[in-house]
PDB file of N, CA and C in Angstrom:
ATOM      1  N   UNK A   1       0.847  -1.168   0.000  1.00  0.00           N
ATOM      2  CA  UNK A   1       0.000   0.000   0.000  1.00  0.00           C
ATOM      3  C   UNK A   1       0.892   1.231   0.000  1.00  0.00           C
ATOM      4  N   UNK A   2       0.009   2.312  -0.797  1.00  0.00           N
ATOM      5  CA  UNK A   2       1.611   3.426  -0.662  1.00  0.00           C
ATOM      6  C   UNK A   2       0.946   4.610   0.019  1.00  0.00           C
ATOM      7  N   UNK A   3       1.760   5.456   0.872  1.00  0.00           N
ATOM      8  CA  UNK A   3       1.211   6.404   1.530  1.00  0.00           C
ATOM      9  C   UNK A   3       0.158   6.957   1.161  1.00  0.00           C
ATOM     10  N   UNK A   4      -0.266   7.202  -0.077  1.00  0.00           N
ATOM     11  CA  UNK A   4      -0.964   8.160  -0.859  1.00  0.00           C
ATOM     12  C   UNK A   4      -2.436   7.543  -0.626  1.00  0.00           C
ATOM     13  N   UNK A   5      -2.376   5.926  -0.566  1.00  0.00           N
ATOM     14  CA  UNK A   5      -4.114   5.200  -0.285  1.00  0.00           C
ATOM     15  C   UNK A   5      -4.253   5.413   1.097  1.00  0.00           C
ATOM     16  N   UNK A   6      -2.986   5.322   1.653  1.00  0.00           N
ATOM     17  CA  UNK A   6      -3.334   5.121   3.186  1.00  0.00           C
ATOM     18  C   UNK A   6      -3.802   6.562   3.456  1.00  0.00           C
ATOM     19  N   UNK A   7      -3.458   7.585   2.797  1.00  0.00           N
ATOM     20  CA  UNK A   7      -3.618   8.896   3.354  1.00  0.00           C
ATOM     21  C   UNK A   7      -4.970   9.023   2.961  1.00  0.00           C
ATOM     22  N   UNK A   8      -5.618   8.986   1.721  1.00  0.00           N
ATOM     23  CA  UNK A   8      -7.223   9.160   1.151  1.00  0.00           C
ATOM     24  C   UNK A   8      -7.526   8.069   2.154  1.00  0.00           C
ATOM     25  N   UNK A   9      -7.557   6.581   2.355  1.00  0.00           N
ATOM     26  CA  UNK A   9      -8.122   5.977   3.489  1.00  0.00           C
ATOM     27  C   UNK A   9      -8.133   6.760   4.692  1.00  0.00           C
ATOM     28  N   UNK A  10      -7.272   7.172   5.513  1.00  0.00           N
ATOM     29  CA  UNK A  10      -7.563   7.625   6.271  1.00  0.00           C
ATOM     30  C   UNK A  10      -8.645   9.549   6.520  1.00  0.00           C
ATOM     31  N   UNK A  11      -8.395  10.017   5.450  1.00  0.00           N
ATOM     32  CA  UNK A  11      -9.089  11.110   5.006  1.00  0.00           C
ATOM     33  C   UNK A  11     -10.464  10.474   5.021  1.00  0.00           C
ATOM     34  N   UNK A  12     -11.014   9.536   4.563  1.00  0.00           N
ATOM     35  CA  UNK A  12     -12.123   9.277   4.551  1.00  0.00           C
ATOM     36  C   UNK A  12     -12.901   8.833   5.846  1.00  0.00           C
ATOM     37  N   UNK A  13     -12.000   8.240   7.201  1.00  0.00           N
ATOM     38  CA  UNK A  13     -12.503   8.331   8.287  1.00  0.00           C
ATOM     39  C   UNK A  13     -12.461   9.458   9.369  1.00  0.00           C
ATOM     40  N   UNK A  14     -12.429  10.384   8.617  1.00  0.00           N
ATOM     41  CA  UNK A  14     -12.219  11.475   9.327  1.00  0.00           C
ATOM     42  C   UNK A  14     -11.219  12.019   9.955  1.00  0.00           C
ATOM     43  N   UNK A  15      -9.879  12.128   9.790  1.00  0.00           N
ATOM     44  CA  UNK A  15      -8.258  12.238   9.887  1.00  0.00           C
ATOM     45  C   UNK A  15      -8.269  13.431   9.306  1.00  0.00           C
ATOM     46  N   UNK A  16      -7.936  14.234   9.928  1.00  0.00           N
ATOM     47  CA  UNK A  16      -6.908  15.772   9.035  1.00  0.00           C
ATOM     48  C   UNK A  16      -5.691  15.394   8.720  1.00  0.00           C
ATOM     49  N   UNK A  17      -5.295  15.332   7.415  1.00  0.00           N
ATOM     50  CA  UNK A  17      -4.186  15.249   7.261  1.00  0.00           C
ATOM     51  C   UNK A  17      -3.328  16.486   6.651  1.00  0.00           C
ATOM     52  N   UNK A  18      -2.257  16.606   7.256  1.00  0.00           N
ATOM     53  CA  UNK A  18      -1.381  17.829   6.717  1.00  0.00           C
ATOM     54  C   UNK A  18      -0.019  17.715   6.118  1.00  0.00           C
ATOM     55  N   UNK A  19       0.760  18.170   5.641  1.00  0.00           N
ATOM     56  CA  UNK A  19       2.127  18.177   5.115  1.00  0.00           C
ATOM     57  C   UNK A  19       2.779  18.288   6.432  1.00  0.00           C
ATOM     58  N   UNK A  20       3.726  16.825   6.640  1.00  0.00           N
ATOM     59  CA  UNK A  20       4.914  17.049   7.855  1.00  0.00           C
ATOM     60  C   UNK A  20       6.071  17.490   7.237  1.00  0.00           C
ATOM     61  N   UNK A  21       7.598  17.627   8.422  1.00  0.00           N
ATOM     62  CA  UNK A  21       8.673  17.920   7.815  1.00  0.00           C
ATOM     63  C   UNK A  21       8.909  16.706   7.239  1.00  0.00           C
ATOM     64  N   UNK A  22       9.638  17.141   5.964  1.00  0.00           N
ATOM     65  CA  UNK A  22      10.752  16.419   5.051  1.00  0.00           C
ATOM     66  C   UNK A  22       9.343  16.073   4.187  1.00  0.00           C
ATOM     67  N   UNK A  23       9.798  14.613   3.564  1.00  0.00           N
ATOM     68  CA  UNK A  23       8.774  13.750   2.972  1.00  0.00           C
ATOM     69  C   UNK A  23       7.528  13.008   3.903  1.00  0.00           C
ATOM     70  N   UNK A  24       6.805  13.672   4.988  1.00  0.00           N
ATOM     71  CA  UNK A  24       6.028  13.184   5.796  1.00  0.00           C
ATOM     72  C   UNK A  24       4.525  13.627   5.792  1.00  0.00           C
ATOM     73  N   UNK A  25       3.821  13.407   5.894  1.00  0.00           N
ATOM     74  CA  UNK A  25       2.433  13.303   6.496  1.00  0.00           C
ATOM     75  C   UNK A  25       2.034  13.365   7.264  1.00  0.00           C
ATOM     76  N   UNK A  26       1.111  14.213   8.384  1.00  0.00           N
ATOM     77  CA  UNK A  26       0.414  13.916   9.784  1.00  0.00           C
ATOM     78  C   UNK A  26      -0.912  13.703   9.866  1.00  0.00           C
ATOM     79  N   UNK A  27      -1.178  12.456  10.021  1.00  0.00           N
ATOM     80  CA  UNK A  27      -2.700  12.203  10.393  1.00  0.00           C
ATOM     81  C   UNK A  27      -3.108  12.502  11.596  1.00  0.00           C
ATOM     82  N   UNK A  28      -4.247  13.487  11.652  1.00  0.00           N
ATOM     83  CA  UNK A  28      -4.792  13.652  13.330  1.00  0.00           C
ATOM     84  C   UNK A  28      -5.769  13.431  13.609  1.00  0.00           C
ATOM     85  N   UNK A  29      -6.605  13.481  14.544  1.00  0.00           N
ATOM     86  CA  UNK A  29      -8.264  12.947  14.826  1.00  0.00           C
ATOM     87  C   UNK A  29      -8.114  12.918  16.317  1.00  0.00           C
ATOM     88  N   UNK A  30      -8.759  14.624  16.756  1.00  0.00           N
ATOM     89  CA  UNK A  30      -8.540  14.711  18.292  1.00  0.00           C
ATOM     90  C   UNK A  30      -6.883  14.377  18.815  1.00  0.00           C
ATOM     91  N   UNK A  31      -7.035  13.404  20.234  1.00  0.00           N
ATOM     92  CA  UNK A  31      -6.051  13.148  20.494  1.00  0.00           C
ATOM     93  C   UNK A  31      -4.718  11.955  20.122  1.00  0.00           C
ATOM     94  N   UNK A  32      -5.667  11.516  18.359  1.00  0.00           N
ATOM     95  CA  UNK A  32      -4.940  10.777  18.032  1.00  0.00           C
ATOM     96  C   UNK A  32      -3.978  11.359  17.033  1.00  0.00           C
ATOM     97  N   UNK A  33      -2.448  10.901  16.753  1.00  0.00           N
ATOM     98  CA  UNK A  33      -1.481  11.394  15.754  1.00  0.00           C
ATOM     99  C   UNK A  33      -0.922  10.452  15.343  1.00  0.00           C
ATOM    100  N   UNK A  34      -0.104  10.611  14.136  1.00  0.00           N
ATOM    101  CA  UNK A  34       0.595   9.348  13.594  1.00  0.00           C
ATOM    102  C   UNK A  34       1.618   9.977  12.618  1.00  0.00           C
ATOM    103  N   UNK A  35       2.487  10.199  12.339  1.00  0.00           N
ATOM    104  CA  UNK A  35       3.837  10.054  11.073  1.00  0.00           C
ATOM    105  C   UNK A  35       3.627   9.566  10.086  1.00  0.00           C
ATOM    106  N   UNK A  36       3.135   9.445   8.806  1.00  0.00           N
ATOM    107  CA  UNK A  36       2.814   9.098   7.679  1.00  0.00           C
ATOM    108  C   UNK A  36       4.437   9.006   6.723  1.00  0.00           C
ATOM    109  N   UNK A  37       5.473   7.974   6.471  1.00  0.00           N
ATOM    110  CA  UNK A  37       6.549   8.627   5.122  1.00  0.00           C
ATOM    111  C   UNK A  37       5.232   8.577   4.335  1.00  0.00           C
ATOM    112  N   UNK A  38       5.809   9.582   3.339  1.00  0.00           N
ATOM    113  CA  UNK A  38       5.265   9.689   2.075  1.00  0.00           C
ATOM    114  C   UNK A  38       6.102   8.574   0.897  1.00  0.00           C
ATOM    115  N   UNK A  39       6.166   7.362   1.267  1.00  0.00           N
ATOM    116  CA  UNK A  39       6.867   6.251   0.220  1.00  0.00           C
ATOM    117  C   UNK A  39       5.939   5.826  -0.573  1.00  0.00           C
ATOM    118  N   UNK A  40       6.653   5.122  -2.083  1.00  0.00           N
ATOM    119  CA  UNK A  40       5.696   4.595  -2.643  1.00  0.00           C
ATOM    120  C   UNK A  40       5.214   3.467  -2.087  1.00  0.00           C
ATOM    121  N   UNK A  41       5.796   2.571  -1.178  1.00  0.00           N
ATOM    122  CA  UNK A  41       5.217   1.711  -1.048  1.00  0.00           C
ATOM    123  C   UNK A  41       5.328   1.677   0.657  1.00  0.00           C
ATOM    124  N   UNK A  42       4.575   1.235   1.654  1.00  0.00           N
ATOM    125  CA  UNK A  42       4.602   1.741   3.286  1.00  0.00           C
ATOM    126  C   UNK A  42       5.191  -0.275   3.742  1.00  0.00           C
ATOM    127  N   UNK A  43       5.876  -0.498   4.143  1.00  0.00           N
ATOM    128  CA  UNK A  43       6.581  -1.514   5.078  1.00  0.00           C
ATOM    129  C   UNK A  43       5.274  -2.199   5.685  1.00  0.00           C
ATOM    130  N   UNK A  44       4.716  -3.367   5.686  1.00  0.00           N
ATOM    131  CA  UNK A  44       3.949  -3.638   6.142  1.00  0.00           C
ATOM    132  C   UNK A  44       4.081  -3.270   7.972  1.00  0.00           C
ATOM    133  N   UNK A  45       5.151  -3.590   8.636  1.00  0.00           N
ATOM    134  CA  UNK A  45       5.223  -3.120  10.211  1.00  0.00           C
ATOM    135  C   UNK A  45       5.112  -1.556  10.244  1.00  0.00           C
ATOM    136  N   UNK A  46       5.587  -0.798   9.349  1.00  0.00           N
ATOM    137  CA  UNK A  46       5.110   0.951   9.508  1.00  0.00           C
ATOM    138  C   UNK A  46       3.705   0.803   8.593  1.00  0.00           C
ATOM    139  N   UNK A  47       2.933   0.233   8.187  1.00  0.00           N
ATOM    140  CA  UNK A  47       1.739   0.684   8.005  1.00  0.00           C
ATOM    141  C   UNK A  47       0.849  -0.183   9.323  1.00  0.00           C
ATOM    142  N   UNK A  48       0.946  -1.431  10.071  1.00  0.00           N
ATOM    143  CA  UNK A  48       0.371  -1.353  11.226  1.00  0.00           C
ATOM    144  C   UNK A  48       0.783  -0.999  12.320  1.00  0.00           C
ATOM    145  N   UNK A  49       2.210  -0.188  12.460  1.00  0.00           N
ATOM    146  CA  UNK A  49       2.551   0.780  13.585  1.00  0.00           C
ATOM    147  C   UNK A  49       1.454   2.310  13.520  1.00  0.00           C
ATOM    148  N   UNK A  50       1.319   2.361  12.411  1.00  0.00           N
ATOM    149  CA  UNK A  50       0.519   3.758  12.029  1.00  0.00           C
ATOM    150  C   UNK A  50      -1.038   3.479  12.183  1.00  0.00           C
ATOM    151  N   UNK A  51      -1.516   2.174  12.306  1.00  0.00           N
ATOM    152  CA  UNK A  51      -2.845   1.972  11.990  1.00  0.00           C
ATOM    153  C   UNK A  51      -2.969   1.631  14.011  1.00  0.00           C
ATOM    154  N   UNK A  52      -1.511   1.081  14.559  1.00  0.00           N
ATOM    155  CA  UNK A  52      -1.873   0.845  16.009  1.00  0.00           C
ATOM    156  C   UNK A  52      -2.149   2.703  16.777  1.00  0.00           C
ATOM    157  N   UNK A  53      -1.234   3.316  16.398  1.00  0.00           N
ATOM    158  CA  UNK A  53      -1.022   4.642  16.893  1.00  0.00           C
ATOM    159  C   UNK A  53      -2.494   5.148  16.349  1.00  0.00           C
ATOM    160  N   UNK A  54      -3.104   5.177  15.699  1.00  0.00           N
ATOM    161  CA  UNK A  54      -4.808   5.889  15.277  1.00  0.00           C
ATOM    162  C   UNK A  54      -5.750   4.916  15.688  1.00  0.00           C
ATOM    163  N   UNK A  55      -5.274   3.880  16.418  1.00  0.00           N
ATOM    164  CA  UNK A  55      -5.969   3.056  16.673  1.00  0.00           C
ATOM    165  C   UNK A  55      -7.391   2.085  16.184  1.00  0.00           C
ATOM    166  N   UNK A  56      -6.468   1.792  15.176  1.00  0.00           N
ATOM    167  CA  UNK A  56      -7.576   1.135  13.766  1.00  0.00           C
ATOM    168  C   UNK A  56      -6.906   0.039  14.074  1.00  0.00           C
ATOM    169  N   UNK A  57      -8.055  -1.042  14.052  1.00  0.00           N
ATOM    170  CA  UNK A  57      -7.665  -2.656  14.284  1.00  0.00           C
ATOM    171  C   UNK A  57      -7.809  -3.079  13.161  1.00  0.00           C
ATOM    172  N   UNK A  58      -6.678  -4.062  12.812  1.00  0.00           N
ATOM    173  CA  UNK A  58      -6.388  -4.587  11.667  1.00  0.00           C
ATOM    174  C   UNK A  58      -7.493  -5.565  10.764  1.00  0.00           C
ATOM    175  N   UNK A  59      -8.363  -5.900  11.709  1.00  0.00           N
ATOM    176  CA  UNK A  59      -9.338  -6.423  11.051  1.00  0.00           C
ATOM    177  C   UNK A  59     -10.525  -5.110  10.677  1.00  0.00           C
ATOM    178  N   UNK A  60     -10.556  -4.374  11.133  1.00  0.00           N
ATOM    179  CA  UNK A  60     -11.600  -3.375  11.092  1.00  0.00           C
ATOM    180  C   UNK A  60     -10.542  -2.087   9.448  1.00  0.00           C
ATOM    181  N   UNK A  61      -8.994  -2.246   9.326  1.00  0.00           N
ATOM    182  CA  UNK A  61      -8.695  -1.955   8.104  1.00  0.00           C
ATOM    183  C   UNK A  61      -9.173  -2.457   7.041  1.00  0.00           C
ATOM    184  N   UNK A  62      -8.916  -3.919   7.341  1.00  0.00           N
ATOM    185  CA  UNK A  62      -9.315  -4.806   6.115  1.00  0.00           C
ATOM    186  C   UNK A  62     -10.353  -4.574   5.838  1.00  0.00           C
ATOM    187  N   UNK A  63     -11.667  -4.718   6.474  1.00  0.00           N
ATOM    188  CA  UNK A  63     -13.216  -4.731   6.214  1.00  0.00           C
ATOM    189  C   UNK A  63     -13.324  -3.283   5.559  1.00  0.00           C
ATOM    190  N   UNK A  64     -12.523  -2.035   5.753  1.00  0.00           N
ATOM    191  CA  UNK A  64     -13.129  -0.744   5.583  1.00  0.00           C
ATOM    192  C   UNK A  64     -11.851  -0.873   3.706  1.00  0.00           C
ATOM    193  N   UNK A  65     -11.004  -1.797   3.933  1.00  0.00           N
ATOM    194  CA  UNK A  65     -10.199  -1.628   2.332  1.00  0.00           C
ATOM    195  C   UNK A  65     -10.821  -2.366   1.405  1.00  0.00           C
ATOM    196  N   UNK A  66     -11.921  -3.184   1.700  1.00  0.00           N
ATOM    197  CA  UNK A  66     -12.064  -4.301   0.850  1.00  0.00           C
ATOM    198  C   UNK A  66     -12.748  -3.521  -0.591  1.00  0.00           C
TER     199      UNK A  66
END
């Protein structure tokens, strides 16, 4: 998955997302935050480090990517 779905995915549950430093991303939602790289493709352990920190359960990703 590359930053760019994860970022419209998360835009669509309601996440502000903004331009971080360097090549980064910040997803927010209240008191939740997360570090987005902007890579083409996201490491499967940094895309569920990012989905633990916003606190999206991995089964509840899947069901909302299908």
């Amino acid at each position: 998955m590359s930053a760019g779905d994860l970022v419209k995915y998360l835009a669509g549950k309601g996440f502000d997302i903004r331009p971080g430093r360097g090549s980064h991303y910040v997803a927010k939602k209240g008191t939740l935050m997360a570090v987005i790289p902007a890579d083409d493709e996201l490491a499967s352990g940094t895309l569920h480090a990012i989905l633990a920190e916003l606190r999206i359960s991995r089964e509840q990703f899947l069901e909302d990517w299908k």
